[in-house]
C-alpha atoms as a PDB file:
ATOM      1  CA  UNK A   1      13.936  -6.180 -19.981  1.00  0.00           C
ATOM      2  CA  UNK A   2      12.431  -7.197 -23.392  1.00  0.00           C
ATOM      3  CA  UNK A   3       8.093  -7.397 -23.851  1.00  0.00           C
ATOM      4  CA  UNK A   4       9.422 -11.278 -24.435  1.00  0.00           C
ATOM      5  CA  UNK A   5      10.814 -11.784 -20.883  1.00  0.00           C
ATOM      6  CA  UNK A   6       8.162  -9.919 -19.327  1.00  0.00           C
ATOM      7  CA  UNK A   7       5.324 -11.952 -20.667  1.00  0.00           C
ATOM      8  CA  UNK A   8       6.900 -15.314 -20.064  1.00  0.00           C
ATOM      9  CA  UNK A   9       7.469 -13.961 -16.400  1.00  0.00           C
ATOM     10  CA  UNK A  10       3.885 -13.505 -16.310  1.00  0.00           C
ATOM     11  CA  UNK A  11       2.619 -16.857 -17.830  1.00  0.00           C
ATOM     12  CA  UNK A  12       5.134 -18.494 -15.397  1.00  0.00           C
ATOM     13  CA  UNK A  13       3.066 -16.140 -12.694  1.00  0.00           C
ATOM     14  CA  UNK A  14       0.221 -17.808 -13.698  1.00  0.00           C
ATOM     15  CA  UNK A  15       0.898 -21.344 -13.414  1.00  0.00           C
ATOM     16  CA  UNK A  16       0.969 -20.505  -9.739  1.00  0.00           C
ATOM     17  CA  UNK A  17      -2.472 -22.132  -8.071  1.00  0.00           C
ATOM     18  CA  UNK A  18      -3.325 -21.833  -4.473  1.00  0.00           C
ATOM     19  CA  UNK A  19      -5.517 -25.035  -4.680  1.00  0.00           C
ATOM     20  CA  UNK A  20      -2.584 -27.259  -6.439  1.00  0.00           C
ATOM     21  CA  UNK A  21      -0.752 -25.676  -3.283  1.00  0.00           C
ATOM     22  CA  UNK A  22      -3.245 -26.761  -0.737  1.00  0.00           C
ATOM     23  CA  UNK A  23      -3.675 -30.101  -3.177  1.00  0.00           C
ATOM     24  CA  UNK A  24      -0.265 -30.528  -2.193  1.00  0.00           C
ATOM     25  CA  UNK A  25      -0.138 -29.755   1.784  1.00  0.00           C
ATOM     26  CA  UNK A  26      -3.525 -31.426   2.222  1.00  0.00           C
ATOM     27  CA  UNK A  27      -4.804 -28.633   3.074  1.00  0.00           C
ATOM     28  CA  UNK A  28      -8.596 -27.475   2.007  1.00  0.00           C
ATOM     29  CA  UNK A  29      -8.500 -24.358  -0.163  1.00  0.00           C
ATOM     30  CA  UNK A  30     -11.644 -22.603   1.471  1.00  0.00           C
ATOM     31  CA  UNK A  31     -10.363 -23.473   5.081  1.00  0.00           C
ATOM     32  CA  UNK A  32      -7.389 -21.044   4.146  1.00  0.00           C
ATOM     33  CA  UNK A  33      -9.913 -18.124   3.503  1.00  0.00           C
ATOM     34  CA  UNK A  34     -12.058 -18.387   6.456  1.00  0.00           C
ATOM     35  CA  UNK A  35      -9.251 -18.620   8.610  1.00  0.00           C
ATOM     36  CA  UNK A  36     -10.488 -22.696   9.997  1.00  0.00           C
ATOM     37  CA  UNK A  37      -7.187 -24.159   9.701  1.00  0.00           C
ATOM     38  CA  UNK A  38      -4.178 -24.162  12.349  1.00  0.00           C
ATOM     39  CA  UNK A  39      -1.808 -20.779  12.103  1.00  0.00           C
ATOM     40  CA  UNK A  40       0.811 -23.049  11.375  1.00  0.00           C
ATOM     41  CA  UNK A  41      -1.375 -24.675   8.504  1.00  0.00           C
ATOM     42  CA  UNK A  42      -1.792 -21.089   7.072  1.00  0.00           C
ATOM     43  CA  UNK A  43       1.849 -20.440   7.596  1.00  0.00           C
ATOM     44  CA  UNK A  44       2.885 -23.509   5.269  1.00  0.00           C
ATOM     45  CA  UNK A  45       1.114 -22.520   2.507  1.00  0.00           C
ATOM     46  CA  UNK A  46       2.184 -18.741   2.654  1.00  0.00           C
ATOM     47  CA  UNK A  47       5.597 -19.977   2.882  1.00  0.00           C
ATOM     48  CA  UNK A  48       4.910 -22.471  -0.297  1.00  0.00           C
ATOM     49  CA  UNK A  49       3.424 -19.396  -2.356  1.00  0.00           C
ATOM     50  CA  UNK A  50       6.224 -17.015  -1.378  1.00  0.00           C
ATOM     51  CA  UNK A  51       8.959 -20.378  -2.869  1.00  0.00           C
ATOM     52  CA  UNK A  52       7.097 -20.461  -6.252  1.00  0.00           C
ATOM     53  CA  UNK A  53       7.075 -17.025  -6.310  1.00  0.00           C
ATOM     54  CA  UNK A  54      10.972 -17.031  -5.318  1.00  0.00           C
ATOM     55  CA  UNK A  55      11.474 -19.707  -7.606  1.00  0.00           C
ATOM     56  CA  UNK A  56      10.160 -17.666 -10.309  1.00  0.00           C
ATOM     57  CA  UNK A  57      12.931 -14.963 -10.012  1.00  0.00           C
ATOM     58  CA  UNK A  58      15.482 -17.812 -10.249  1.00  0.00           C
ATOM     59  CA  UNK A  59      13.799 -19.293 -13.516  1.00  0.00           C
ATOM     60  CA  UNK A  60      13.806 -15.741 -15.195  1.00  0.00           C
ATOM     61  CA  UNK A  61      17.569 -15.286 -14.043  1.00  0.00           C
ATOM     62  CA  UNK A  62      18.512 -18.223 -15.748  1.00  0.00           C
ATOM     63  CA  UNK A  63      16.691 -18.024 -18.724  1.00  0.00           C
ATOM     64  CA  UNK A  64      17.942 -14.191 -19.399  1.00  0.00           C
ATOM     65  CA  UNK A  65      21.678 -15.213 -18.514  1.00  0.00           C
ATOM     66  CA  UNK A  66      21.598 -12.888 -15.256  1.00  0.00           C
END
Protein backbone atom coordinates (compact mmCIF):
# COMPACT_ATOMS: atom_id res chain seq x y z
CA UNK A 1 0.00 0.00 0.00
CA UNK A 2 1.08 3.55 -1.07
CA UNK A 3 1.18 6.75 1.90
CA UNK A 4 -1.70 7.91 -0.85
CA UNK A 5 -4.12 5.00 -0.17
CA UNK A 6 -3.45 4.95 3.36
CA UNK A 7 -4.38 8.51 4.04
CA UNK A 8 -7.50 8.54 1.94
CA UNK A 9 -8.44 5.30 3.98
CA UNK A 10 -8.11 7.39 6.91
CA UNK A 11 -10.02 10.60 5.82
CA UNK A 12 -12.75 8.13 4.63
CA UNK A 13 -12.33 6.78 8.52
CA UNK A 14 -13.14 9.98 9.52
CA UNK A 15 -16.22 10.87 7.86
CA UNK A 16 -17.59 8.16 10.10
CA UNK A 17 -19.88 10.06 13.01
CA UNK A 18 -21.65 8.23 15.71
CA UNK A 19 -24.18 11.16 16.08
CA UNK A 20 -25.03 11.30 12.10
CA UNK A 21 -25.50 7.45 12.99
CA UNK A 22 -27.83 7.95 15.85
CA UNK A 23 -29.22 11.19 13.64
CA UNK A 24 -30.13 8.53 11.43
CA UNK A 25 -31.73 5.62 13.76
CA UNK A 26 -33.35 8.27 15.95
CA UNK A 27 -31.52 7.38 18.40
CA UNK A 28 -29.96 10.02 21.13
CA UNK A 29 -26.17 9.99 21.03
CA UNK A 30 -25.63 10.26 24.94
CA UNK A 31 -28.39 7.54 25.59
CA UNK A 32 -25.85 5.15 23.72
CA UNK A 33 -23.08 5.95 26.36
CA UNK A 34 -24.96 5.61 29.48
CA UNK A 35 -26.36 2.53 28.43
CA UNK A 36 -30.51 4.21 28.62
CA UNK A 37 -31.56 2.87 25.42
CA UNK A 38 -33.05 -0.75 24.57
CA UNK A 39 -30.12 -3.59 23.88
CA UNK A 40 -31.59 -3.87 20.67
CA UNK A 41 -31.31 0.05 20.18
CA UNK A 42 -27.54 -0.31 21.04
CA UNK A 43 -27.31 -3.29 18.80
CA UNK A 44 -28.53 -1.20 15.63
CA UNK A 45 -26.16 1.26 15.85
CA UNK A 46 -23.12 -1.14 16.51
CA UNK A 47 -24.27 -2.98 13.59
CA UNK A 48 -24.54 0.52 11.48
CA UNK A 49 -20.84 1.47 12.62
CA UNK A 50 -19.42 -1.99 11.90
CA UNK A 51 -21.37 -1.40 7.79
CA UNK A 52 -19.53 1.97 7.35
CA UNK A 53 -16.66 0.55 8.59
CA UNK A 54 -17.22 -2.61 6.17
CA UNK A 55 -18.15 -0.36 3.58
CA UNK A 56 -14.94 1.31 3.86
CA UNK A 57 -12.87 -1.83 2.91
CA UNK A 58 -15.09 -2.13 -0.19
CA UNK A 59 -14.48 1.65 -1.22
CA UNK A 60 -10.60 1.17 -0.83
CA UNK A 61 -10.87 -2.19 -2.89
CA UNK A 62 -12.34 -0.49 -5.61
CA UNK A 63 -10.50 2.48 -5.76
CA UNK A 64 -6.95 0.45 -5.66
CA UNK A 65 -8.30 -2.10 -8.39
CA UNK A 66 -8.21 -5.09 -5.72
Amino acid sequence: MSKIEDVNFINNFSKIKLSEICRKLKVDRTNIFYGRCSDEKIHEVRKQIEHEIAMLYILDGVENGK
